[in-house]
Protein backbone atom coordinates (compact mmCIF):
# COMPACT_ATOMS: atom_id res chain seq x y z
CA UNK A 1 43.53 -54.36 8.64
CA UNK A 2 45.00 -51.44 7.30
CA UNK A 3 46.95 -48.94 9.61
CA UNK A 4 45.34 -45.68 9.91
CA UNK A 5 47.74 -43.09 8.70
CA UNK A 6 47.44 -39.95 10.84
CA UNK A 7 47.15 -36.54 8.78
CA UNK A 8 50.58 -35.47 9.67
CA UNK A 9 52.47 -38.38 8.26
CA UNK A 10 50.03 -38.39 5.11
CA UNK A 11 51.45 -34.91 3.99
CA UNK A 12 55.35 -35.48 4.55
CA UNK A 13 57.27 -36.53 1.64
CA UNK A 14 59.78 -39.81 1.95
CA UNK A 15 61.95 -39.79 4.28
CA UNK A 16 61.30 -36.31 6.33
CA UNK A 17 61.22 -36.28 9.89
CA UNK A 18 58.04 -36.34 11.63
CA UNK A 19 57.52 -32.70 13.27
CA UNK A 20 58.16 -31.94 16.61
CA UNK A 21 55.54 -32.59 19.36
CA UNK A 22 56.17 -28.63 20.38
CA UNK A 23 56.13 -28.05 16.96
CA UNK A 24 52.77 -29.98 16.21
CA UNK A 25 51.27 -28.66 19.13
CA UNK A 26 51.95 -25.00 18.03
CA UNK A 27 50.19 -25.95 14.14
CA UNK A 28 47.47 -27.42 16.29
CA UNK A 29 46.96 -23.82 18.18
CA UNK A 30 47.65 -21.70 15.20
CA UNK A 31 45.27 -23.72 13.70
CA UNK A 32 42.31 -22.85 16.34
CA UNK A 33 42.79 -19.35 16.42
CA UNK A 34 42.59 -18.95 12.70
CA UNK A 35 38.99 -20.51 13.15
CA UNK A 36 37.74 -19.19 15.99
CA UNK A 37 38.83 -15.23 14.59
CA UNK A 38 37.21 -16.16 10.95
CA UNK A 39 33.65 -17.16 13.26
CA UNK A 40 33.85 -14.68 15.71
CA UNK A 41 34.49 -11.97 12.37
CA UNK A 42 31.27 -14.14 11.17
CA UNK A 43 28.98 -13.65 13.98
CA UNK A 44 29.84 -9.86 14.14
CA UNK A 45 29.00 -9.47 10.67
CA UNK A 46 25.51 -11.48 11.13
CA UNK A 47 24.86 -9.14 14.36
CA UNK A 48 25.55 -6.08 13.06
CA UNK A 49 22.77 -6.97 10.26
CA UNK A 50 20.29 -7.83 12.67
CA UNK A 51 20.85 -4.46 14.92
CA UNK A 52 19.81 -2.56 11.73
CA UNK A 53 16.75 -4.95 11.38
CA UNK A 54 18.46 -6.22 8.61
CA UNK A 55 18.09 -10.51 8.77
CA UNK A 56 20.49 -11.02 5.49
CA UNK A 57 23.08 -9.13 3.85
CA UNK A 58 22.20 -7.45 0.87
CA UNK A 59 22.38 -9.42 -2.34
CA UNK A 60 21.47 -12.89 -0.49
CA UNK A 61 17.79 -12.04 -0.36
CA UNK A 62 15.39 -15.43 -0.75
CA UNK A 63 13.15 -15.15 -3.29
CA UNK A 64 10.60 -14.78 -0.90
CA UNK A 65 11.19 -10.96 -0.80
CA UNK A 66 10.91 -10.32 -3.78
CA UNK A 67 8.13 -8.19 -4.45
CA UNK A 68 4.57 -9.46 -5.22
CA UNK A 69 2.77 -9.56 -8.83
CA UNK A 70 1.47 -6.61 -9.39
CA UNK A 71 3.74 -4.26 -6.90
CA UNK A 72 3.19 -0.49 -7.46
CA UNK A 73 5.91 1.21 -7.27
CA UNK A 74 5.93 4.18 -4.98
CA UNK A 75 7.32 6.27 -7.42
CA UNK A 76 4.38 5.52 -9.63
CA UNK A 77 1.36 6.06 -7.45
CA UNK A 78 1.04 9.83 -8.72
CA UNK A 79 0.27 11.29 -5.17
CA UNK A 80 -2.39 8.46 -4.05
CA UNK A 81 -1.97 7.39 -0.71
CA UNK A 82 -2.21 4.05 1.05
CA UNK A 83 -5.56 2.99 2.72
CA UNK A 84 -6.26 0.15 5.09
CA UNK A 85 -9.72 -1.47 3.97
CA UNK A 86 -13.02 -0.92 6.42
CA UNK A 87 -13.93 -4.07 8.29
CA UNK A 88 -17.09 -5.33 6.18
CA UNK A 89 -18.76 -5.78 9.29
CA UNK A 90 -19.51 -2.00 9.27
CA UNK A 91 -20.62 -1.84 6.26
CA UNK A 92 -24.22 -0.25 5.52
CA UNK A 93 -26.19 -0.20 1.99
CA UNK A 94 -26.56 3.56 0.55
CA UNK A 95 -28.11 2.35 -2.75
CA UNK A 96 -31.57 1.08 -3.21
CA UNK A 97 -29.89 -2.65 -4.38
CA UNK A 98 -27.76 -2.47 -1.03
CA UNK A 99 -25.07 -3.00 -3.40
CA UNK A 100 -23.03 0.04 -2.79
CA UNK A 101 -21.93 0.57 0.74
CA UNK A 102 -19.99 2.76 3.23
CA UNK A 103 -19.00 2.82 6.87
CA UNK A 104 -21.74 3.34 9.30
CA UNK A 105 -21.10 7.01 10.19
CA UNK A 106 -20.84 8.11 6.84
CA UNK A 107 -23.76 5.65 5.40
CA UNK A 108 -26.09 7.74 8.01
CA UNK A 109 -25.06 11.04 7.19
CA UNK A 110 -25.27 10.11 3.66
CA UNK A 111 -28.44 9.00 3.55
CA UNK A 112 -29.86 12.54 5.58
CA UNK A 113 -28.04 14.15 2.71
CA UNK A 114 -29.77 12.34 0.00
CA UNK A 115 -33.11 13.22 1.75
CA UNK A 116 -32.15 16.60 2.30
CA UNK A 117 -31.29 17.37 -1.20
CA UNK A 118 -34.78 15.43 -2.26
CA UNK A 119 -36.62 18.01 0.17
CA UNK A 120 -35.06 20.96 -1.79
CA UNK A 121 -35.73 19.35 -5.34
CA UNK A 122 -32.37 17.90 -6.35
CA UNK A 123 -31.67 14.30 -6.94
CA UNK A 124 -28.24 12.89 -5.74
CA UNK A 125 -27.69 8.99 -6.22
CA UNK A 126 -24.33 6.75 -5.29
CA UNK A 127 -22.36 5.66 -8.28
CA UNK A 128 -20.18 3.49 -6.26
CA UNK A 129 -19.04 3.54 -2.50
CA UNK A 130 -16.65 0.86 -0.53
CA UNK A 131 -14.04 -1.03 -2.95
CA UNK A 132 -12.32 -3.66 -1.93
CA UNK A 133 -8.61 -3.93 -2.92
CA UNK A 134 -9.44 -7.17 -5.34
CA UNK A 135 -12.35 -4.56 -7.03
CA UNK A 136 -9.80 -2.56 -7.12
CA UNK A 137 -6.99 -4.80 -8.78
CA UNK A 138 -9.52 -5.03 -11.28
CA UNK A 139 -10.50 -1.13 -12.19
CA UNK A 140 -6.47 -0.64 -12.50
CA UNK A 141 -5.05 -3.53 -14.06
CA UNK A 142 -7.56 -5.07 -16.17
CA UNK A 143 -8.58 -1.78 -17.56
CA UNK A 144 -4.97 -0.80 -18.01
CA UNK A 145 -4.22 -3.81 -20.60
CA UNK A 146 -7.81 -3.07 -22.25
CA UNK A 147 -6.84 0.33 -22.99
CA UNK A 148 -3.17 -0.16 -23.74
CA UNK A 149 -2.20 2.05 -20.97
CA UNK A 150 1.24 2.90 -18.74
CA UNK A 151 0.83 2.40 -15.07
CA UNK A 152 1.61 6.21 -14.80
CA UNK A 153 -0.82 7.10 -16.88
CA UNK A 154 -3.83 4.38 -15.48
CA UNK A 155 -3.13 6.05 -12.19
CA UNK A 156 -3.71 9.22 -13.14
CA UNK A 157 -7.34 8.42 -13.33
CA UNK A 158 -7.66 5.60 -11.20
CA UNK A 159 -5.65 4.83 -7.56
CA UNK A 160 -4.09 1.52 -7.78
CA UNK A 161 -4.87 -1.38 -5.15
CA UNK A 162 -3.87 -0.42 -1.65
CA UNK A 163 -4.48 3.42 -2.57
CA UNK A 164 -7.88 4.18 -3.36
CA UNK A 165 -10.08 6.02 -0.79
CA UNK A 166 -12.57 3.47 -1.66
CA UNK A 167 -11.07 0.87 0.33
CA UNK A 168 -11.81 2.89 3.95
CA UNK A 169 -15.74 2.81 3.30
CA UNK A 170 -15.70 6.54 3.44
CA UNK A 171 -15.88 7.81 0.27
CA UNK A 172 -18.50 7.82 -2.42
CA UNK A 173 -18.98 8.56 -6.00
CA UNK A 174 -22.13 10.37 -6.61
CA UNK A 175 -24.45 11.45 -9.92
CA UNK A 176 -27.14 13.25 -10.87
CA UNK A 177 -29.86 10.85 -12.71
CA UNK A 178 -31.19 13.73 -14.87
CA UNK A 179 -27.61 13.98 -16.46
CA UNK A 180 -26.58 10.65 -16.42
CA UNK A 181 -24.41 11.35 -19.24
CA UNK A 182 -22.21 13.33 -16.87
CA UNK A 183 -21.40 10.53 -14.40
CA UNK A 184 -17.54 10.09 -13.61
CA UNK A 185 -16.78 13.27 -15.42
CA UNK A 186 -15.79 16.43 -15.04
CA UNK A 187 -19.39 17.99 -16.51
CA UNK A 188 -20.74 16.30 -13.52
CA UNK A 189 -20.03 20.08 -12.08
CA UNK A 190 -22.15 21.79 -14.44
CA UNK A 191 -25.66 19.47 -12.64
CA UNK A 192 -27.70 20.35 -9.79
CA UNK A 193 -26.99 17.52 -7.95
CA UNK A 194 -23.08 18.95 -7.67
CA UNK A 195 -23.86 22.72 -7.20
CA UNK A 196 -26.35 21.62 -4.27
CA UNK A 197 -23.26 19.42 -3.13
CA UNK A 198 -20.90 22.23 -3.04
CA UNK A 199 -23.70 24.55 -0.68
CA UNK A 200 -24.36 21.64 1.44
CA UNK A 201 -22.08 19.16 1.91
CA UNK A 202 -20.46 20.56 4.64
CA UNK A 203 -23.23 20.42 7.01
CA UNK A 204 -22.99 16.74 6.43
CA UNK A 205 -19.10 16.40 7.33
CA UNK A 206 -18.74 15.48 3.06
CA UNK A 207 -15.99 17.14 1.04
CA UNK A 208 -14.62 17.04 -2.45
CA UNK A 209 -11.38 14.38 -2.00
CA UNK A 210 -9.69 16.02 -5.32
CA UNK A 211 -10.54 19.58 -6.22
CA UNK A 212 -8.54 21.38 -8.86
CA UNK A 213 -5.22 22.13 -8.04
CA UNK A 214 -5.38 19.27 -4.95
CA UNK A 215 -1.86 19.43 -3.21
CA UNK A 216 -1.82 15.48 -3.93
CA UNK A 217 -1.81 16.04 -7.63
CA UNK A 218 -4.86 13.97 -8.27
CA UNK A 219 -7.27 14.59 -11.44
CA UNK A 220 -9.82 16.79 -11.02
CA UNK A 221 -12.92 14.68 -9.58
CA UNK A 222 -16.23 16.80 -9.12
CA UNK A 223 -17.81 13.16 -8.33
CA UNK A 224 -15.85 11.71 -5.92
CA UNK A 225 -16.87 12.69 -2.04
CA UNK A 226 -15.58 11.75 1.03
CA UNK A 227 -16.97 11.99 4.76
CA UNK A 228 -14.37 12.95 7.27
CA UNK A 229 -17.49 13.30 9.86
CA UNK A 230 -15.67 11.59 13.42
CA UNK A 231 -12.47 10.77 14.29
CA UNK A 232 -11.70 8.23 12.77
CA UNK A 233 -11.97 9.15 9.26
CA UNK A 234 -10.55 12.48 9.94
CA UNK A 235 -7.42 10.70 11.03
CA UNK A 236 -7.30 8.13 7.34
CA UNK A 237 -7.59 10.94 5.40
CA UNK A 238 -5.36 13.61 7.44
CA UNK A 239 -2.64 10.96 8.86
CA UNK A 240 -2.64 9.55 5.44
CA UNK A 241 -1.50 12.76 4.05
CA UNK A 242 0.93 13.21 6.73
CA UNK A 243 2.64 10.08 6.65
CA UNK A 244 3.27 10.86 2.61
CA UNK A 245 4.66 14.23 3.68
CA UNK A 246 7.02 12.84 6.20
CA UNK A 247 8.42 9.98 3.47
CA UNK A 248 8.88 12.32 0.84
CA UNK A 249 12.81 13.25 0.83
């Protein structure tokens, strides 16, 4: 059976002396401190990521984090904001086909509204009320390839997923049946249905979401209503705002 050679002998050339036990002993030390200072420099490199909440350095990311198809950028949102979707338990039918929907509270109050505005002559009818964020992926993306459009410029008449006020269940888009040809349009202001909207909307905690000249920059809407009638919806619309405010630089 071959002799095991040990490591020290395998890298001297023929005929040198063997090293010194002191001196071995000392290239044995040396040796240990060089590896125990590279993994201690290690460890404070991996801790100091992690006490800015940072688990990798940057430029090792997994491709995990990269973003997901179909990211919006924040720079290209155009001033829409980011809303959580309403639980579809509290969800209630506005429309005669129960098809279009918003959050309790405002489905009430809408409905009074409706009646009230029968009572005085004027016909108001929903064009469209909770979205989900998949409707939603839809009404910008799809539409965007089938009219050749930019993301900018999609967004400036329709919030991408994740930032429509559709997704909370609070706001509605609203017509006037004896101008149909007005729905989703800006002649929409010239029907009854929006001047009685403008005198009386208030008393039902509804208010235009984009007027002219709206601090978030959005299109002109005269359609597009939103009920900000109890706390909570106050606070989506309000905090919403806010929150953009405070991330802007």
């Amino acid at each position: 059976m071959e002799r095991e050679i040990p490591v020290a002998e395998r890298l001297s050339p023929p005929g040198a002396k063997a090293p010194s036990s002191r001196f071995s002993i000392g290239l044995v030390k040396l040796s240990l401190g060089l590896v125990f200072l590279v993994s201690l420099v290690g460890l404070g490199g991996w801790l100091g990521w992690r006490s800015l909440g940072i688990s990798q350095a940057p430029g090792n990311e997994s491709p995990e984090s990269a973003p997901p198809e179909n990211h919006i950028d924040a720079d290209n949102i155009l001033g829409h904001l980011a809303y959580a979707e309403a639980p579809l338990t509290d969800l209630q039918p506005i429309s005669a086909d129960s098809q279009i929907q918003l959050r309790s509270a405002a489905a009430t109050k809408f409905r009074e509204m409706v009646d009230a505005a029968q009572f005085d002559g004027v016909a108001i009818i929903p064009l469209s009320g909770f979205r989900s964020q998949g409707d939603q992926d839809y009404l910008f993306f799809e539409i965007k390839e089938q009219r050749a459009q930019g993301a900018s410029e999609r967004a400036q008449v329709s919030a991408p997923p994740g930032f429509s006020e559709h997704h909370t269940g609070y706001a509605v888009d609203i017509g006037d049946p004896s101008q149909t040809d007005t729905h989703l349009k800006v002649s929409f202001e010239e029907t009854p249905a929006f001047e009685w909207m403008v005198a009386h909307a208030p008393r039902y905690s509804f208010e235009l979401s984009f007027p002219r000249n709206n601090p978030q920059g959005i299109s002109y809407e005269p359609w597009h209503w939103r009920f900000v009638g109890d706390r909570h919806s106050l606070e989506t619309f309000y905090r919403a705002r806010e929150l953009a405010s405070q991330e802007t630089p």
